[in-house]
PDB file of N, CA and C in Angstrom:
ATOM      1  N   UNK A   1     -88.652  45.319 -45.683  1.00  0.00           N
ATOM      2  CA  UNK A   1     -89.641  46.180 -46.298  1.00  0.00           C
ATOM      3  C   UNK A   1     -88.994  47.088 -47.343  1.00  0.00           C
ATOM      4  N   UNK A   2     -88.091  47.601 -47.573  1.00  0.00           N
ATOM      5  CA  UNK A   2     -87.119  48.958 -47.938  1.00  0.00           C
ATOM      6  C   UNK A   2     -87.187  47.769 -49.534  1.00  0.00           C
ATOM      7  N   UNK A   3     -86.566  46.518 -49.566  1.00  0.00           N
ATOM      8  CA  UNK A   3     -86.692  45.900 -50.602  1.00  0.00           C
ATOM      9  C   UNK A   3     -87.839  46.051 -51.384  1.00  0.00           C
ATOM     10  N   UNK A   4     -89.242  45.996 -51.034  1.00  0.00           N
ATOM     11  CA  UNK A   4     -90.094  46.152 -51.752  1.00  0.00           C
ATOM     12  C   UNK A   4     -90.193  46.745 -52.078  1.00  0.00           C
ATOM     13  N   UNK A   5     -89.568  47.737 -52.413  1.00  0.00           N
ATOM     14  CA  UNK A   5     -89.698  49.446 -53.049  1.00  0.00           C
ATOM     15  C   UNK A   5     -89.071  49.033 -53.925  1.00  0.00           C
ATOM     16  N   UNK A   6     -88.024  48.041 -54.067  1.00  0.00           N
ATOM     17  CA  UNK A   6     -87.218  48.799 -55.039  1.00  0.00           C
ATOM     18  C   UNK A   6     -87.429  48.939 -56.822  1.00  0.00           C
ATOM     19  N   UNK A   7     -88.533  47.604 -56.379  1.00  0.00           N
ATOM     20  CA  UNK A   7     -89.073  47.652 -58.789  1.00  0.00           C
ATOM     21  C   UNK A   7     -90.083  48.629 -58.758  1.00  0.00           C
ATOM     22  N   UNK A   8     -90.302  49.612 -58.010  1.00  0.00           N
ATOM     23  CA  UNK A   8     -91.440  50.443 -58.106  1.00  0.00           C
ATOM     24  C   UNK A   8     -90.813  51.690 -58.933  1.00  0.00           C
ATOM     25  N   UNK A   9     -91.527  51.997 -59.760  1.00  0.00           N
ATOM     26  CA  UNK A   9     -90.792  53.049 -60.759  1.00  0.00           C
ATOM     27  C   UNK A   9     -92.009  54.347 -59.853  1.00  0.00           C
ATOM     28  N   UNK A  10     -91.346  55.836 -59.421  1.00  0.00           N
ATOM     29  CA  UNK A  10     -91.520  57.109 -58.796  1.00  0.00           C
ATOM     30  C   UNK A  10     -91.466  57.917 -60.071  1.00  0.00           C
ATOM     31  N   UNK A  11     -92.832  58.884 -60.251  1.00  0.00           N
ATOM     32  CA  UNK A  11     -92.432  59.994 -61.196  1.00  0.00           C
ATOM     33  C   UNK A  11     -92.453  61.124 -59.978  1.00  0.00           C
ATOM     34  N   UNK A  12     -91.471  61.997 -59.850  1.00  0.00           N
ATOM     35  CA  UNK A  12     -90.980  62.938 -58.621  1.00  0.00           C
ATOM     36  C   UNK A  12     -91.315  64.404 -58.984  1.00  0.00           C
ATOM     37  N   UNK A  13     -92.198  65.371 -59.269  1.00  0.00           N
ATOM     38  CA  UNK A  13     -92.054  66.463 -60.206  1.00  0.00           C
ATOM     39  C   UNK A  13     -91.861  67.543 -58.472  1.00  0.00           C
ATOM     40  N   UNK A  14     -91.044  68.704 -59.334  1.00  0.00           N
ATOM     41  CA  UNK A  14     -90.755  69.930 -58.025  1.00  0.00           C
ATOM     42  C   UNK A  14     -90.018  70.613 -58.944  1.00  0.00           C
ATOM     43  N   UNK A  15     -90.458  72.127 -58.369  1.00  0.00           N
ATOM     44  CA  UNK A  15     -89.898  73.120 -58.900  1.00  0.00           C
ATOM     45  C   UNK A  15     -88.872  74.006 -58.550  1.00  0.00           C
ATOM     46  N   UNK A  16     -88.552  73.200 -56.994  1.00  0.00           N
ATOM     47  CA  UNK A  16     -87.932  73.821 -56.126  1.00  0.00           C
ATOM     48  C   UNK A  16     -86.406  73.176 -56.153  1.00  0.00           C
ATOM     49  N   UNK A  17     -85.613  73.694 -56.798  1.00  0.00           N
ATOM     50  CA  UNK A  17     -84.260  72.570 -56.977  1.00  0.00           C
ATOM     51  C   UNK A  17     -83.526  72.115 -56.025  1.00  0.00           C
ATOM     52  N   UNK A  18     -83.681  72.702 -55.051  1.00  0.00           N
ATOM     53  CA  UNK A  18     -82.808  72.681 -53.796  1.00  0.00           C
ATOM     54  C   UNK A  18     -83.991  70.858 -53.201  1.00  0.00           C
ATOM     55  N   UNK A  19     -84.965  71.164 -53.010  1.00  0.00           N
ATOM     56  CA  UNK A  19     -85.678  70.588 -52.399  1.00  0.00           C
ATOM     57  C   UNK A  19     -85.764  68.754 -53.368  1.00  0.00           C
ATOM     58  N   UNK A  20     -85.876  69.532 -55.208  1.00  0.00           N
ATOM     59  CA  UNK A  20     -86.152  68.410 -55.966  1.00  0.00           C
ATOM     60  C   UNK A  20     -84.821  67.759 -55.662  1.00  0.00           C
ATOM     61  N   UNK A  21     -83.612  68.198 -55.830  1.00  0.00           N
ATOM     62  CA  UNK A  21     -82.386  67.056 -55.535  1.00  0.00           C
ATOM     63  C   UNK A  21     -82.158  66.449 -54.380  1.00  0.00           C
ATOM     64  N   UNK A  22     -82.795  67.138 -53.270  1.00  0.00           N
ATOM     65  CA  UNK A  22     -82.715  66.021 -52.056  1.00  0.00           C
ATOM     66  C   UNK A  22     -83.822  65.016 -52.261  1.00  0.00           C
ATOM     67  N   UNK A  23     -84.764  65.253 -52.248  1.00  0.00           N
ATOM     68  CA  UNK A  23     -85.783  64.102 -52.526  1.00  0.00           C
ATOM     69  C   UNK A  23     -85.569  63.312 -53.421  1.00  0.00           C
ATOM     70  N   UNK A  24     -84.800  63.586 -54.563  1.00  0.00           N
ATOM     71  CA  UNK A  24     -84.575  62.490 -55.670  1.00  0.00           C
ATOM     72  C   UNK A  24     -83.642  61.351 -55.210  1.00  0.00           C
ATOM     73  N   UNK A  25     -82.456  62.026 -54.362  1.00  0.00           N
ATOM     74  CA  UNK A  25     -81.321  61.148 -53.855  1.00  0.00           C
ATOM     75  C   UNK A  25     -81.815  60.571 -52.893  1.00  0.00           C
ATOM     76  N   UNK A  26     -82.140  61.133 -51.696  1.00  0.00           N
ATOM     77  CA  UNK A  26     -83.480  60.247 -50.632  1.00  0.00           C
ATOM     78  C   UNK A  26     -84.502  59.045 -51.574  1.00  0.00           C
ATOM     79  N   UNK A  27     -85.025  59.004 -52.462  1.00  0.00           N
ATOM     80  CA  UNK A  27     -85.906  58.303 -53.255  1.00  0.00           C
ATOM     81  C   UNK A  27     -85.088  57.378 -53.675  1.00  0.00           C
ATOM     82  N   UNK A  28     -83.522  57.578 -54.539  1.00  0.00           N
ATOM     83  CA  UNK A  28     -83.384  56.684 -54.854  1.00  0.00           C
ATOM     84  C   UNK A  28     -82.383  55.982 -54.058  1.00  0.00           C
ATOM     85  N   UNK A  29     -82.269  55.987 -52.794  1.00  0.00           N
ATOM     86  CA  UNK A  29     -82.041  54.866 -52.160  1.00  0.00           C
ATOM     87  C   UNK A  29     -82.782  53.595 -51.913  1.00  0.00           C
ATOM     88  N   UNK A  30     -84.227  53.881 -52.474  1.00  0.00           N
ATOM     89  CA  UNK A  30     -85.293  52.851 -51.722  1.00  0.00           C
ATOM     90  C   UNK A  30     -85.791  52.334 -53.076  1.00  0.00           C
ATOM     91  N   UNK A  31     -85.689  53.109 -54.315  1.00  0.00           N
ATOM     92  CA  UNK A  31     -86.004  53.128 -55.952  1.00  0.00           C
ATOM     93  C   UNK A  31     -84.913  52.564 -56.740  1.00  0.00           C
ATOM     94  N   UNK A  32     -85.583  51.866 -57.543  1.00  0.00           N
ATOM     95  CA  UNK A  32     -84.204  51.641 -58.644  1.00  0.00           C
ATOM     96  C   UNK A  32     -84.896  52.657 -59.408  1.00  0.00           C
ATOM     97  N   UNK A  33     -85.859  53.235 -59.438  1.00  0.00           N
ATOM     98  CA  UNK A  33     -86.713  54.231 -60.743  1.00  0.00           C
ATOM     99  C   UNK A  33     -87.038  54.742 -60.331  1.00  0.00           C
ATOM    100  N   UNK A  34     -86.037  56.129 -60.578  1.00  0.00           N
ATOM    101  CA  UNK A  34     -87.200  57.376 -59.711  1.00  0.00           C
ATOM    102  C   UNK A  34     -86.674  58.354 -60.992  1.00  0.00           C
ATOM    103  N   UNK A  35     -87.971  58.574 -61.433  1.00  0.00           N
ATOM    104  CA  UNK A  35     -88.259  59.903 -62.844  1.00  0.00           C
ATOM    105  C   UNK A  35     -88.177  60.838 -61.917  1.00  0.00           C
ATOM    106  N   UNK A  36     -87.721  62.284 -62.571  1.00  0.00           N
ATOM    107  CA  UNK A  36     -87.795  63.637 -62.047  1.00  0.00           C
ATOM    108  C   UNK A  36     -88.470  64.817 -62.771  1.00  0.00           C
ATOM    109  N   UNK A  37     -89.172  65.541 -62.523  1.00  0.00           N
ATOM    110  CA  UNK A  37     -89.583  66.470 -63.794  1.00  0.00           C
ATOM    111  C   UNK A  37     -89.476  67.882 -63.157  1.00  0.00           C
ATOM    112  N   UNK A  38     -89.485  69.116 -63.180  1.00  0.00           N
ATOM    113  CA  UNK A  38     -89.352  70.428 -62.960  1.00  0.00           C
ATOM    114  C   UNK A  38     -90.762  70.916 -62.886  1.00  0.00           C
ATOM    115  N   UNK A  39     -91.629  70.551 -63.576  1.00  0.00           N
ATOM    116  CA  UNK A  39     -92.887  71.136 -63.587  1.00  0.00           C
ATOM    117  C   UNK A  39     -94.075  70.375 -63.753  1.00  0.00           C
ATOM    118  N   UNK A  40     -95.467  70.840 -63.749  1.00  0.00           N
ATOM    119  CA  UNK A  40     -95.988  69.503 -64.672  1.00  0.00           C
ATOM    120  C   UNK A  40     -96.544  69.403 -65.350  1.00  0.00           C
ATOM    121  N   UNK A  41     -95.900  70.071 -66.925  1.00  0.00           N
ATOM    122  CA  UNK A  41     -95.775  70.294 -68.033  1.00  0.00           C
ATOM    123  C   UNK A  41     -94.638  68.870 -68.554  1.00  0.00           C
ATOM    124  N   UNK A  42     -93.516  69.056 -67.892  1.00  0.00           N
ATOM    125  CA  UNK A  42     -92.485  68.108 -68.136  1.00  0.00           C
ATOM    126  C   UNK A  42     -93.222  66.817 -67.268  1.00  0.00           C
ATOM    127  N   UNK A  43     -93.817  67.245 -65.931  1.00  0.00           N
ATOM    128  CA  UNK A  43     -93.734  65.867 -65.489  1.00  0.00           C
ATOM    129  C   UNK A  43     -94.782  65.225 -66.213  1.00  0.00           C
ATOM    130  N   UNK A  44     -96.186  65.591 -67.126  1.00  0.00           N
ATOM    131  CA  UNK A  44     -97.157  64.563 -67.368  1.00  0.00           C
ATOM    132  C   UNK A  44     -96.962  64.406 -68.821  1.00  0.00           C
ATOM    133  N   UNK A  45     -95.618  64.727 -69.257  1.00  0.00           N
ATOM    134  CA  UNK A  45     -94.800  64.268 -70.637  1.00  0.00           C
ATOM    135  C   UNK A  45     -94.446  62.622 -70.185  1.00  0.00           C
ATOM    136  N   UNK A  46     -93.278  63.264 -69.054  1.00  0.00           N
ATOM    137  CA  UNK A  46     -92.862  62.190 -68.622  1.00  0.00           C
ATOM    138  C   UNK A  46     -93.882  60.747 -68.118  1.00  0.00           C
ATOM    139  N   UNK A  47     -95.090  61.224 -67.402  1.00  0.00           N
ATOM    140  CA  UNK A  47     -95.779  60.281 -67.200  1.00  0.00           C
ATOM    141  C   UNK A  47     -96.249  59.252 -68.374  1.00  0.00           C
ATOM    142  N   UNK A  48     -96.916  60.232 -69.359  1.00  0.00           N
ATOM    143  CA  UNK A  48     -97.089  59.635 -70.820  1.00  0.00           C
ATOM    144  C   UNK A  48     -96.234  58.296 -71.282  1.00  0.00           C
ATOM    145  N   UNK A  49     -94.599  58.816 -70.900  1.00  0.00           N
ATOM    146  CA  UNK A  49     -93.637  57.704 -71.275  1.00  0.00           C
ATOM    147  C   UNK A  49     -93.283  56.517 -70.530  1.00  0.00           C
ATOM    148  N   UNK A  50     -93.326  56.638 -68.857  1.00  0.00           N
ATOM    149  CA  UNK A  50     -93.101  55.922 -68.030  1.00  0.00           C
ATOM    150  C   UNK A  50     -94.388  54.889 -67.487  1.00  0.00           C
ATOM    151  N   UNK A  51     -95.386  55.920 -67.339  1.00  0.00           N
ATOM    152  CA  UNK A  51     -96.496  54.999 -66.532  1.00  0.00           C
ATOM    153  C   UNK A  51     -96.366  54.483 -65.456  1.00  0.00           C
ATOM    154  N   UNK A  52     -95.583  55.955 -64.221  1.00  0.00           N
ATOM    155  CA  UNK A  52     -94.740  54.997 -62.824  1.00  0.00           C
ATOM    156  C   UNK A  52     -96.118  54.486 -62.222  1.00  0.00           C
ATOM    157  N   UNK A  53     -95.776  53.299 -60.803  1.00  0.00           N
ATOM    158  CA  UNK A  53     -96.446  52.872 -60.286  1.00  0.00           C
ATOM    159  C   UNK A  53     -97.290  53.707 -59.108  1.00  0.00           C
ATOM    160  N   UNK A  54     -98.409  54.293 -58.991  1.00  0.00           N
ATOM    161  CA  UNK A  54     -98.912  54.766 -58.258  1.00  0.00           C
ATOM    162  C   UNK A  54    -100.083  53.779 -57.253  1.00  0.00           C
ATOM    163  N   UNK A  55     -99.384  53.097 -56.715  1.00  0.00           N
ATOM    164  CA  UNK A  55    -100.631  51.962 -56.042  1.00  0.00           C
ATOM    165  C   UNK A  55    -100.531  52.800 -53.904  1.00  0.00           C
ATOM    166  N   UNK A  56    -101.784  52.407 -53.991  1.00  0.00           N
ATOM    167  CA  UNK A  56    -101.443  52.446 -52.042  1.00  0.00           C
ATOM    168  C   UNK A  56    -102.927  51.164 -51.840  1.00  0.00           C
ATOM    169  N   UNK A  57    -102.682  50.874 -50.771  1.00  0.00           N
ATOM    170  CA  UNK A  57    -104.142  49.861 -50.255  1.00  0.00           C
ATOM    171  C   UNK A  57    -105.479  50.569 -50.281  1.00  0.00           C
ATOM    172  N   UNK A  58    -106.080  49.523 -50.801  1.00  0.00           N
ATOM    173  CA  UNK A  58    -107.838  49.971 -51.219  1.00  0.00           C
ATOM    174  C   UNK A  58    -108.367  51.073 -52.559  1.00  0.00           C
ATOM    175  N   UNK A  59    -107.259  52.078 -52.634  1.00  0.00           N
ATOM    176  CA  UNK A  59    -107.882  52.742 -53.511  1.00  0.00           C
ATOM    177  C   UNK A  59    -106.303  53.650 -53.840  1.00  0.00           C
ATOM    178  N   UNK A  60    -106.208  53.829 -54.784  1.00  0.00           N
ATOM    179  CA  UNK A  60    -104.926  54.387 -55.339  1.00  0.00           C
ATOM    180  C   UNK A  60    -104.903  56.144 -55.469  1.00  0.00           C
ATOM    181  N   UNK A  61    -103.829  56.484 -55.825  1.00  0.00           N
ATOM    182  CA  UNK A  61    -103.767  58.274 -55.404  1.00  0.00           C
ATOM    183  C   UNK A  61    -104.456  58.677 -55.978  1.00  0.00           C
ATOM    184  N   UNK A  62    -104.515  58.854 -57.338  1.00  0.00           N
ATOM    185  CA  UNK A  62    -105.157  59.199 -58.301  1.00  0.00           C
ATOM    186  C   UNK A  62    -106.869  58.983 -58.225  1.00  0.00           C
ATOM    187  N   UNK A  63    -107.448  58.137 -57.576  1.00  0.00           N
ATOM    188  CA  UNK A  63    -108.774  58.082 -57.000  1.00  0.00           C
ATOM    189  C   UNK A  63    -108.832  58.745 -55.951  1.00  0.00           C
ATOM    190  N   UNK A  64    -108.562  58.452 -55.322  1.00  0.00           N
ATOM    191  CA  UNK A  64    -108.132  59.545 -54.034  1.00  0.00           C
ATOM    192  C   UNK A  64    -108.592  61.479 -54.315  1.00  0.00           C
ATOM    193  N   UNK A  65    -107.215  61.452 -55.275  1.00  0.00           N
ATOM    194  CA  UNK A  65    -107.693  62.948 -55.313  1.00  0.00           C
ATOM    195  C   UNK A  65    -108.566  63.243 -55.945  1.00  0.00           C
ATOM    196  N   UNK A  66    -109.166  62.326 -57.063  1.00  0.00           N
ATOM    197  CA  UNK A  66    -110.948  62.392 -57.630  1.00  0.00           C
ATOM    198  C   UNK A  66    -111.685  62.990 -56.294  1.00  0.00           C
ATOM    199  N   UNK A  67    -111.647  61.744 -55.700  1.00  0.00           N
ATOM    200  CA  UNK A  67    -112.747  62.004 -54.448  1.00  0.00           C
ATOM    201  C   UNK A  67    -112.888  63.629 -53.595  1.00  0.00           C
ATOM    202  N   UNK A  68    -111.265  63.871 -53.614  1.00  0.00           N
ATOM    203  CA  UNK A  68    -110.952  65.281 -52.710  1.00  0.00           C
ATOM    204  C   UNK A  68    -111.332  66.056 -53.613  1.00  0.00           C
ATOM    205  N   UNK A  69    -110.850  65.989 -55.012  1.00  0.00           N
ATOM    206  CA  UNK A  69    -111.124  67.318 -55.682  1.00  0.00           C
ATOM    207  C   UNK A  69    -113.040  67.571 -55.561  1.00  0.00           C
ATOM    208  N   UNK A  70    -113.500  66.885 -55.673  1.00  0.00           N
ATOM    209  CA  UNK A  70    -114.951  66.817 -56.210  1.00  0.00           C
ATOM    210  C   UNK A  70    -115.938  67.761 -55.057  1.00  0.00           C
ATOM    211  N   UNK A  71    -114.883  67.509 -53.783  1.00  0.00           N
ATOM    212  CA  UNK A  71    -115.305  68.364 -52.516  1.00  0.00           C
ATOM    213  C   UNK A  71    -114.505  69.083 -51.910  1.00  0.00           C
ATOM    214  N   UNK A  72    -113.540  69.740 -52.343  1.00  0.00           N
ATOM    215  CA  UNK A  72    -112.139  70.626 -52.321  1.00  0.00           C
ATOM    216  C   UNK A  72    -111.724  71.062 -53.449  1.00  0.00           C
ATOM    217  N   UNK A  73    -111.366  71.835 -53.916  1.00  0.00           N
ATOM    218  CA  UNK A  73    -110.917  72.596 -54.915  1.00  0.00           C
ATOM    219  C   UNK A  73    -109.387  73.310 -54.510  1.00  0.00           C
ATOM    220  N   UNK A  74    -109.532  73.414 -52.961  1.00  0.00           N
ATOM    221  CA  UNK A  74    -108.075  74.359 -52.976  1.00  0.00           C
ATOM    222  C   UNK A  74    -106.668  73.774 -52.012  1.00  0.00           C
ATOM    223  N   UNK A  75    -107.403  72.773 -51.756  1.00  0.00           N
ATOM    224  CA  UNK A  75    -106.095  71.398 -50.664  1.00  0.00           C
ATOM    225  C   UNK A  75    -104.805  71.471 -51.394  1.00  0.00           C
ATOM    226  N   UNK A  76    -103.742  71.638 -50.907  1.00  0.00           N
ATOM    227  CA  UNK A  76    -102.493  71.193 -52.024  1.00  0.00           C
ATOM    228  C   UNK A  76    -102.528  69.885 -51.024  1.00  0.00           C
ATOM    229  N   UNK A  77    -101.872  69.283 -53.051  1.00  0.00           N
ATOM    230  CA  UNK A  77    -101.887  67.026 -52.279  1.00  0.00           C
ATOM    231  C   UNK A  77    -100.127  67.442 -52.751  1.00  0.00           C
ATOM    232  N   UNK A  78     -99.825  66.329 -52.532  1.00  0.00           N
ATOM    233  CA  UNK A  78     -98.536  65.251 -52.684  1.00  0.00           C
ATOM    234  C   UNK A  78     -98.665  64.192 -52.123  1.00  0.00           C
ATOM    235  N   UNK A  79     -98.346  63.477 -53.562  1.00  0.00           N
ATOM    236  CA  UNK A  79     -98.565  61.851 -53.041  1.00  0.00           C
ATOM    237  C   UNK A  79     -97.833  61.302 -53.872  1.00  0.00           C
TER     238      UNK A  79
END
């Protein structure tokens, strides 16, 4: 399974440095592509350029949080 990760390109954004460099090194053991951004100002620059893969089964993140936002406004996501 750990193989199938690995052509999946990750955009990673955190502001927290301590926290963003462990997760990046954790990530890219399982990633050959893992983007990093500081904010997300930098990170939806970065998205612009990369276009990482955001897929999960049935319905993808980004629909997902459509759905939540539309009836939540104040949930923090990560996905």
């Amino acid at each position: 399974m750990m193989n199938s990760f690995k052509d999946l390109s990750i955009l990673y954004i955190d502001d927290e440095p301590c926290i963003h460099e462990n997760v990046v090194e954790y990530l890219g053991y399982y990633c050959d592509h893992v983007y990093e951004a500081q904010d997300g100002v930098e990170g939806f620059a970065l998205y612009e350029q990369i276009h990482p893969d955001i897929t999960m089964p049935k319905m993808n993140a980004l629909k997902m949080v459509e759905k939540i936002r539309a009836v939540d406004q104040e949930t923090k996501m990560l996905f």
